[in-house]
Protein backbone atom coordinates (compact mmCIF):
# COMPACT_ATOMS: atom_id res chain seq x y z
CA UNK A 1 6.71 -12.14 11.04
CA UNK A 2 10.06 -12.02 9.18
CA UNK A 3 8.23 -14.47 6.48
CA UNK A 4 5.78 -12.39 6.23
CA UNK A 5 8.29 -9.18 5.90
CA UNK A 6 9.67 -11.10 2.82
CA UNK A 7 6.21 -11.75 1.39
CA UNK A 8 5.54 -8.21 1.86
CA UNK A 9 8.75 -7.30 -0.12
CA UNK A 10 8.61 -9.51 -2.83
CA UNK A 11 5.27 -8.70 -4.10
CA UNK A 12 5.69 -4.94 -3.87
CA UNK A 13 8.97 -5.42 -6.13
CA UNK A 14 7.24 -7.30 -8.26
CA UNK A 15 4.32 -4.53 -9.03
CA UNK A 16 7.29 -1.71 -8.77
CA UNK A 17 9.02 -3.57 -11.52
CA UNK A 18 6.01 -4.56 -13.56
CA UNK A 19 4.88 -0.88 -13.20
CA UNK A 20 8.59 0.36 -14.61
CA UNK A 21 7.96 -2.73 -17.57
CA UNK A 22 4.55 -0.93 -18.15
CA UNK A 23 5.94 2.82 -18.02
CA UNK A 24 8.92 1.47 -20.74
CA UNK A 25 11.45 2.46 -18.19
CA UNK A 26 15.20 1.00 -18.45
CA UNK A 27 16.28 -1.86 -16.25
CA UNK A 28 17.83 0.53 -14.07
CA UNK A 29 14.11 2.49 -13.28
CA UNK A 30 12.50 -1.19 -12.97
CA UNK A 31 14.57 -1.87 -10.10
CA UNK A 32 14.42 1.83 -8.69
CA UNK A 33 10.42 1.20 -8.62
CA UNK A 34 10.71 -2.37 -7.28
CA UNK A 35 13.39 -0.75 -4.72
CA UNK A 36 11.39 1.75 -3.22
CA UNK A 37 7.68 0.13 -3.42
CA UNK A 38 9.32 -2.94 -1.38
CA UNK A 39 11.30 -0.77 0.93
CA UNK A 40 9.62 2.73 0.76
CA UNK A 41 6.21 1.61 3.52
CA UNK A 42 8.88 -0.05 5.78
CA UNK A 43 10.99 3.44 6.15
CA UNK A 44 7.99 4.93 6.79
CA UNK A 45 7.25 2.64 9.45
CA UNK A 46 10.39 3.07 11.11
CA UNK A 47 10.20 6.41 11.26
CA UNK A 48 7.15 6.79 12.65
CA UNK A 49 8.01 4.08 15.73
CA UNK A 50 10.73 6.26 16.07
CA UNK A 51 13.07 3.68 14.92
CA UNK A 52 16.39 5.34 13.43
CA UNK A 53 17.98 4.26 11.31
CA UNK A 54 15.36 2.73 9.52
CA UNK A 55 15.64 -0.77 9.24
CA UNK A 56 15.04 -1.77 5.70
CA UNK A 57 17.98 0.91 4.73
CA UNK A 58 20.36 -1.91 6.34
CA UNK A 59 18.22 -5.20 5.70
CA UNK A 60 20.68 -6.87 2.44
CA UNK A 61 18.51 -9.39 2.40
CA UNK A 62 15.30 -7.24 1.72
CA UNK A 63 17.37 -5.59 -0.57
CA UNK A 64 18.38 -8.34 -2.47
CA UNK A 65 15.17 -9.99 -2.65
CA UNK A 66 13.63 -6.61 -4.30
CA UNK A 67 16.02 -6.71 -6.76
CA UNK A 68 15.41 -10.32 -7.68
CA UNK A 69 12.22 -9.55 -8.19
CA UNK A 70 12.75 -6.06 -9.91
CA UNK A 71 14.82 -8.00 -12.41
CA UNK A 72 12.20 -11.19 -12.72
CA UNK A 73 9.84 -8.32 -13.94
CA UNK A 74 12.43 -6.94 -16.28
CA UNK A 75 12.41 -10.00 -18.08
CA UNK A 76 8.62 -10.97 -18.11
CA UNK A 77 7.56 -10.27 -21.82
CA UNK A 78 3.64 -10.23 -21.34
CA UNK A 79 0.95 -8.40 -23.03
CA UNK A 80 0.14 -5.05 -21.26
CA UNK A 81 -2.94 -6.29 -19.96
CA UNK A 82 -1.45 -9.10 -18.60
CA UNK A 83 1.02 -6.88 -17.06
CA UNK A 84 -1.32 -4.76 -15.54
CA UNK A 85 -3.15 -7.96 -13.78
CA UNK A 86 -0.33 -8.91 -12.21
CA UNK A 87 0.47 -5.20 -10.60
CA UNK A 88 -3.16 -5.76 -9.33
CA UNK A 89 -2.39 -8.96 -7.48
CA UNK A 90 1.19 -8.49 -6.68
CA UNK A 91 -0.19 -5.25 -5.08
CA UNK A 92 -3.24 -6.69 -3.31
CA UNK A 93 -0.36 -9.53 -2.03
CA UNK A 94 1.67 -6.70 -0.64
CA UNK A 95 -0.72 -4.84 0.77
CA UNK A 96 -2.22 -7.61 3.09
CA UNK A 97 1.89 -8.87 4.41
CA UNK A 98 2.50 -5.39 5.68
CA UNK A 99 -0.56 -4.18 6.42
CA UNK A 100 -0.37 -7.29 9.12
CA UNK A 101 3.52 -7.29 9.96
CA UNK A 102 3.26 -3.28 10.28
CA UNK A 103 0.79 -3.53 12.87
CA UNK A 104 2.45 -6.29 14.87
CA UNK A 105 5.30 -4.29 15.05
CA UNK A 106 4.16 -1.42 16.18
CA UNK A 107 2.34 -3.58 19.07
CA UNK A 108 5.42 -4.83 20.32
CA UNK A 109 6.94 -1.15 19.96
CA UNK A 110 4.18 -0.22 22.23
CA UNK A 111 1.84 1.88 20.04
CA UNK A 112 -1.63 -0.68 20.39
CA UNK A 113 -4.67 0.20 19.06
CA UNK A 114 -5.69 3.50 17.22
CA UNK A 115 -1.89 4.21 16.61
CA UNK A 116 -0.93 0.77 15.69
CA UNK A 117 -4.00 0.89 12.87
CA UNK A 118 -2.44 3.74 11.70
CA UNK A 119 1.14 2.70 11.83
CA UNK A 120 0.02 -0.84 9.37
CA UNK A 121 -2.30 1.36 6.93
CA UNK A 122 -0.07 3.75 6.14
CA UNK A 123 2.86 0.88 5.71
CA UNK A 124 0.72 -0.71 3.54
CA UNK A 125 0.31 2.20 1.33
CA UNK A 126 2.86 3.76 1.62
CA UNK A 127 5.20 2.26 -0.73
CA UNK A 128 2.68 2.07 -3.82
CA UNK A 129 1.93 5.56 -3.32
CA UNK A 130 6.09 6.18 -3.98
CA UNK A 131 5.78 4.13 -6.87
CA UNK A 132 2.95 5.21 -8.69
CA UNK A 133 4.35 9.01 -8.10
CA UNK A 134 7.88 7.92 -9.18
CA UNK A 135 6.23 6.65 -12.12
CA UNK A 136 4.02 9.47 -12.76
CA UNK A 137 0.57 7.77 -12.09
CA UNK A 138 -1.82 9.19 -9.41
CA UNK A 139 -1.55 6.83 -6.40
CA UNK A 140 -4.91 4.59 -6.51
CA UNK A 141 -5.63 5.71 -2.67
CA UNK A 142 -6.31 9.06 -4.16
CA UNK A 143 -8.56 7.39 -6.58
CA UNK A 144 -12.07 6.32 -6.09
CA UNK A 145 -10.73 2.78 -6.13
CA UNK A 146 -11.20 0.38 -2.68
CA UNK A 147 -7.30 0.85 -1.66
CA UNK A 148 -7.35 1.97 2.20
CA UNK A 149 -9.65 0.36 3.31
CA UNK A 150 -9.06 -3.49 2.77
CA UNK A 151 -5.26 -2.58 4.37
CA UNK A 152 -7.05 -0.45 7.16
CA UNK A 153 -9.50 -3.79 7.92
CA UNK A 154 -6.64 -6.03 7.99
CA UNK A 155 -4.73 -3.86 10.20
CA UNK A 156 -7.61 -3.45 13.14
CA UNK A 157 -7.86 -7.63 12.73
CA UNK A 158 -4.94 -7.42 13.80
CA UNK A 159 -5.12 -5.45 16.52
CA UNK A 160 -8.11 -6.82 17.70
CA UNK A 161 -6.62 -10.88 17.45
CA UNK A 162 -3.78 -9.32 19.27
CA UNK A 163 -6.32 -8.18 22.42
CA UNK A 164 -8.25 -11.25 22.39
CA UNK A 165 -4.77 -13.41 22.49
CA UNK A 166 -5.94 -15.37 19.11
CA UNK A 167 -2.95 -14.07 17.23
CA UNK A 168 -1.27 -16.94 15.86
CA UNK A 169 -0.33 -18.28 12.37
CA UNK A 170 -3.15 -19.51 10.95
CA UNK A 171 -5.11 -15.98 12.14
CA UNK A 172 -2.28 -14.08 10.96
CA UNK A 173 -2.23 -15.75 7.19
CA UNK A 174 -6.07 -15.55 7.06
CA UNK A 175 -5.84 -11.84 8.21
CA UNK A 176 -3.32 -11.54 4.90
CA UNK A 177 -5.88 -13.34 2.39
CA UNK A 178 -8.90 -11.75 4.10
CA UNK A 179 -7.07 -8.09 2.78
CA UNK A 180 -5.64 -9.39 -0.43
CA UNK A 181 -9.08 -10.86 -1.24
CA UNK A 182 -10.82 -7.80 -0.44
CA UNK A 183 -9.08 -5.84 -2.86
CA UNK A 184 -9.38 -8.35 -5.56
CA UNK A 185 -13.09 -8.24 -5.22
CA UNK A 186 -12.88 -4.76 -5.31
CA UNK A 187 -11.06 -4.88 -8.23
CA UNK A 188 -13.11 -7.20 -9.90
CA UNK A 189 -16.65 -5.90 -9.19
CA UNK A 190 -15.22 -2.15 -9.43
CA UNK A 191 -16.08 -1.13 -5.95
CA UNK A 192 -15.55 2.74 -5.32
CA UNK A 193 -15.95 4.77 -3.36
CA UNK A 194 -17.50 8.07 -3.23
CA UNK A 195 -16.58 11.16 -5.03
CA UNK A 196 -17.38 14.44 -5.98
CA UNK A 197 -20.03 15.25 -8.61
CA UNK A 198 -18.97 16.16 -12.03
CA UNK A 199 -17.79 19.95 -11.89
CA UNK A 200 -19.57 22.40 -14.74
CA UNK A 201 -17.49 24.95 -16.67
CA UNK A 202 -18.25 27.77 -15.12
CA UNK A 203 -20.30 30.34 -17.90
CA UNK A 204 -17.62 32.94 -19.62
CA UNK A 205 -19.17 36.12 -18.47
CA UNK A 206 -20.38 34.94 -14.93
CA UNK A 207 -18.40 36.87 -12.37
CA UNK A 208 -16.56 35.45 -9.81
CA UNK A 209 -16.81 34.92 -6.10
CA UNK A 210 -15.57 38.53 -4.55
CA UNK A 211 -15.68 40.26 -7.69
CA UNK A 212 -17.45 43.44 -8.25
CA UNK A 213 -21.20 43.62 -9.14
């Protein structure tokens, strides 16, 4: 699982850094956005397994390897749309490592099923939804794009491989790919899902509700 962790952390620095590149922040913002979408769904974790302090705020390692990768993206000098691919697929890598290592954890923390589902979606998401509000984007689970739900499959595959005692490395890996591939194809064939209808300007004189006849 700690491979996995490292995965997990690397990729999400990478699309926190490539997001800061995008947004023209300084090198200092790039690694503050590849800082806190690698570390930011891990904290989260640990706080909700009760774990205190959290873990990643003492993991050098994790650390370091964010801001490797922060600074990697610093230095890529890519067209914007190639930029923005790679976010995409850094992301989609992310979210499929924790979405898996969340949920094993909070297994062996004893929190299986329903709460363990939870636990690895919102670890998942957690840490892009930091970014994208650090860098004043609205977070793509609030979006009609396919976010959630790839990380929430992944996370009861988990579970469920855990029940049925199949868990092992080559079900864990295709549990990552399974997720990451998901949200690629969502990505590519612009899967959404549902949202409100288009709201109408309401007419200048038309009174509102409560207001006098």
């Amino acid at each position: 699982m700690e491979l996995l962790n490292f995965v997990g952390v690397f990729a999400f620095a990478v699309s926190g850094g490539l997001v800061g590149v995008r947004r023209r922040f300084d090198v200092f913002g790039i690694l503050v956005l590849a800082l806190v979408t690698a570390l930011g769904g891990g904290v989260i974790r640990d706080l909700l397994l009760g774990i205190d302090p959290p873990s990643n705020l003492s993991n050098v390692p994790f650390m370091l390897t964010a801001i490797v990768a922060g600074l990697i993206a610093f230095r890529f000098s890519g067209s914007l749309d190639r930029i923005r691919k790679l976010i995409l697929i850094a992301d989609a890598a992310g979210l499929g490592a924790f979405a898996v290592s969340a949920t094993m954890l909070a297994i062996r923390h004893g929190h299986p099923g329903i709460e363990a589902i939870l636990v690895g979606t919102i670890t998942a998401i957690g840490g892009g939804m930091m970014r994208d509000v650090l860098a004043g984007l609205v977070p793509s689970v609030l979006t009609q794009d396919v976010y959630a739900l790839p990380a929430l499959l992944g996370c009861a595959g988990t579970d469920l491989c855990v029940r049925m005692g199949v868990l092992n490395p080559i079900t864990l890996w295709t549990l990552v790919v399974l997720v990451l591939g998901l949200r690629v194809l969502a990505l590519r064939f612009h899967w959404q899902v549902p949202k409100p209808r288009r709201l109408t300007r309401d007419e200048p004189n038309r009174p509102g509700p409560g207001s006098a006849p």
